[in-house]
Protein backbone atom coordinates (compact mmCIF):
# COMPACT_ATOMS: atom_id res chain seq x y z
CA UNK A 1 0.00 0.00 0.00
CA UNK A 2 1.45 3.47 -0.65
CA UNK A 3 1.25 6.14 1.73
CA UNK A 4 -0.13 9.58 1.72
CA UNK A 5 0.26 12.32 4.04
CA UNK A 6 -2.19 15.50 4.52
CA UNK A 7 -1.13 18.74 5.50
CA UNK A 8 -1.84 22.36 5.42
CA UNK A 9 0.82 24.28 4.50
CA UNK A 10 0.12 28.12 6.73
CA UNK A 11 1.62 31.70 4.91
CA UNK A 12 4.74 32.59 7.17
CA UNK A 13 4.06 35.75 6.12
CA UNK A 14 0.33 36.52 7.14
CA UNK A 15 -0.50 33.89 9.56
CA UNK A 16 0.43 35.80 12.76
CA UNK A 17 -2.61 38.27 11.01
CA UNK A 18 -4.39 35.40 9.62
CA UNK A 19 -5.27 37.25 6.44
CA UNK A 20 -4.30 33.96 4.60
CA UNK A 21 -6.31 30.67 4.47
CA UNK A 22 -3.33 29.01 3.58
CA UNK A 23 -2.65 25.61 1.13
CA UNK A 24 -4.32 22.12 1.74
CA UNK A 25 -1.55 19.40 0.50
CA UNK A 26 -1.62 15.93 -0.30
CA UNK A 27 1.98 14.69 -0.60
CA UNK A 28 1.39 10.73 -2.12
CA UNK A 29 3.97 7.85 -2.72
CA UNK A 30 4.15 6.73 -6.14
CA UNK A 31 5.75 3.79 -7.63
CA UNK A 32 9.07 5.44 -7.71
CA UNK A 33 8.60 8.74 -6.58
CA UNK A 34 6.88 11.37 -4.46
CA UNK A 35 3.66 12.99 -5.63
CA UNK A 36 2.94 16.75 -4.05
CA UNK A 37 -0.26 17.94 -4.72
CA UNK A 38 -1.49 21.29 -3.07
CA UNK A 39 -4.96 22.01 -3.60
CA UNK A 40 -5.92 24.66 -6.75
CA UNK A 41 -2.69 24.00 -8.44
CA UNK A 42 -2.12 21.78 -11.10
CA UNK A 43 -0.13 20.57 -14.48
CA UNK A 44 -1.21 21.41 -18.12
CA UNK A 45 -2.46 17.93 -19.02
CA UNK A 46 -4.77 17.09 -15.81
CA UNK A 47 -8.19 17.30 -15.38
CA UNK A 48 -8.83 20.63 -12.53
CA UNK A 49 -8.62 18.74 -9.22
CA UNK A 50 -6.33 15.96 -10.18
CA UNK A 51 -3.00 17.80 -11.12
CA UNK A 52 0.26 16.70 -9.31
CA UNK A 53 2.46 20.14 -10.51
CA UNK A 54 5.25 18.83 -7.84
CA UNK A 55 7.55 15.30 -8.33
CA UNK A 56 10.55 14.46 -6.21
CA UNK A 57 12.29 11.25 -7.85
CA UNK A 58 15.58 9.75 -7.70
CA UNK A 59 16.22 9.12 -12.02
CA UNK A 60 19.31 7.62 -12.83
CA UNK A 61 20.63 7.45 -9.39
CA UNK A 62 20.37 11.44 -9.15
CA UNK A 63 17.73 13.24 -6.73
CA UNK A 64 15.56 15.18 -8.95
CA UNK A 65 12.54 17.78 -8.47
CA UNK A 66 10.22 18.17 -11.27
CA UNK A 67 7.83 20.88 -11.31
CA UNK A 68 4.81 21.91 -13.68
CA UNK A 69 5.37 25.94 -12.43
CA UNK A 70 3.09 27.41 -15.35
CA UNK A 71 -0.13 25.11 -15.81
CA UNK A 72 -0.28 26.65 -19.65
CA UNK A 73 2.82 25.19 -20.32
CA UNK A 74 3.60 21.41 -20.75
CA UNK A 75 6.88 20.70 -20.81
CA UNK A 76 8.36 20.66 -16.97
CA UNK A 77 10.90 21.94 -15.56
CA UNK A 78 13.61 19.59 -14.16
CA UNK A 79 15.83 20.00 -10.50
CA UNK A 80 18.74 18.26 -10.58
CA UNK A 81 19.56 18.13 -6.46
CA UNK A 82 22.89 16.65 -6.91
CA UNK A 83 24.68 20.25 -6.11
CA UNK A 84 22.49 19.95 -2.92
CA UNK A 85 24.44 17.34 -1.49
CA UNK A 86 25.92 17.46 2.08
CA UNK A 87 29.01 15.99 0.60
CA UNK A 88 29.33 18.71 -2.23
CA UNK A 89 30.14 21.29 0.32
CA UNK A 90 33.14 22.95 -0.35
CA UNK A 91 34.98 24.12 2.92
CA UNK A 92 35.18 27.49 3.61
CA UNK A 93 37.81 29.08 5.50
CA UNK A 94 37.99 32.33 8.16
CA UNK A 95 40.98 33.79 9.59
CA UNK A 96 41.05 34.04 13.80
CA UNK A 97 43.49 36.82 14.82
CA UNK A 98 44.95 36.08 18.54
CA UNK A 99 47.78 37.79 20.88
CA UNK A 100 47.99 34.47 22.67
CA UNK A 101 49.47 30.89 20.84
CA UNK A 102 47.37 28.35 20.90
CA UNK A 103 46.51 25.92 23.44
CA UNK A 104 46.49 22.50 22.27
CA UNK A 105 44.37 19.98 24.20
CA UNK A 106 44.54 16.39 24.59
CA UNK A 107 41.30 15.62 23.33
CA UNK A 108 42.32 16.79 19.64
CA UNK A 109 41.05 19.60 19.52
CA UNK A 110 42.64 23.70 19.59
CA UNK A 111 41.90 26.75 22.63
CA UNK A 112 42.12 29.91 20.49
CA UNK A 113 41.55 33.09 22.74
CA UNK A 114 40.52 35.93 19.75
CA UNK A 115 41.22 39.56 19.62
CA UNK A 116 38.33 40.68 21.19
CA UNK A 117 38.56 37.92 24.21
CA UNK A 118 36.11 35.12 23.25
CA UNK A 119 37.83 31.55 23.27
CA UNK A 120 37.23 29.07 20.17
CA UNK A 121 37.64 25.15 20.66
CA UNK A 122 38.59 24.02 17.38
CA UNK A 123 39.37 20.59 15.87
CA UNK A 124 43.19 19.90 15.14
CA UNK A 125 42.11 18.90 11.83
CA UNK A 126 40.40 21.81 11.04
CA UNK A 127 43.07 24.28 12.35
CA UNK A 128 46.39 25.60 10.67
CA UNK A 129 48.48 28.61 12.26
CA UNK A 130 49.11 30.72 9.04
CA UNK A 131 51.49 33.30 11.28
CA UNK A 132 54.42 34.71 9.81
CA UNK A 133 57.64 35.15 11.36
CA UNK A 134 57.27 39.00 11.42
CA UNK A 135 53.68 38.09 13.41
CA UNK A 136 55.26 36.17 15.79
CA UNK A 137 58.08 38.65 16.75
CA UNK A 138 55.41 41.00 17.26
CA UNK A 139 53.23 38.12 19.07
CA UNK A 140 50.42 38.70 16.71
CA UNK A 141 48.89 35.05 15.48
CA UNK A 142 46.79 34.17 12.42
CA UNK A 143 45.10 30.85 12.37
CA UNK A 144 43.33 29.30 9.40
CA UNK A 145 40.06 27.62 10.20
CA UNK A 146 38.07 25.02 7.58
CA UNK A 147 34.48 24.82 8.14
């Protein structure tokens, strides 16, 4: 049996005023993907009431939305997801400046005190002290943190 789920989805907007009625939505499991219907919308070829203008499907081994946005039109519009993938993060990196060196725990990890007083914990892996020579003879530190 496949599964449905009912909702109401409430305007973020207006519903501390509740000026808006908000959307009734029927999210249903398909044979290989997820159908999400909210009520009054649909997709160019469907009878009013029974459009799904909403798919979420995994094609080809790639997470994919595809959504009917204009209900004149009937060609979709396709989502590829796979640039939304935890693992396609790239690291960023900020710079801590610090008076003090850094203390370097047992547990792995790094005490940074910052300019402005605050400590940071950091893990070893994620640290790098990017201080010059001239920085340290003026006891001025730079670390490079990957996030």
């Amino acid at each position: 049996m496949k599964a449905k789920f009912y909702t109401k989805l409430e305007d973020a907007f207006s519903a501390k005023e509740r000026k808006s009625k908000g959307v009734e939505v029927e999210i249903e499991e398909g044979s290989n993907c997820l159908w999400i219907k909210p009520k009054g919308y649909g997709d160019h070829c469907s009878a009013e009431g029974h459009g799904i203008p909403i798919c979420l499907e995994v094609y080809e081994g790639r997470l994919r939305v595809i959504v009917w946005p204009d209900i004149n039109q009937e060609e979709p519009t396709i989502i590829d997801m796979e640039g939304a993938r935890e693992t396609a993060r790239k690291p960023t990196k900020r710079i801590i400046k610090s008076k003090c060196l850094p203390f370097f725990k047992d547990d792995g990890t790094v005490s940074i005190w910052t300019e402005n007083g605050q400590e940071e914990i950091i893990p070893l892996a994620r640290f790098k002290d990017i201080t010059t020579d001239g920085g340290r003879a003026i006891q001025f530190y730079q670390f490079e943190i990957t996030e």
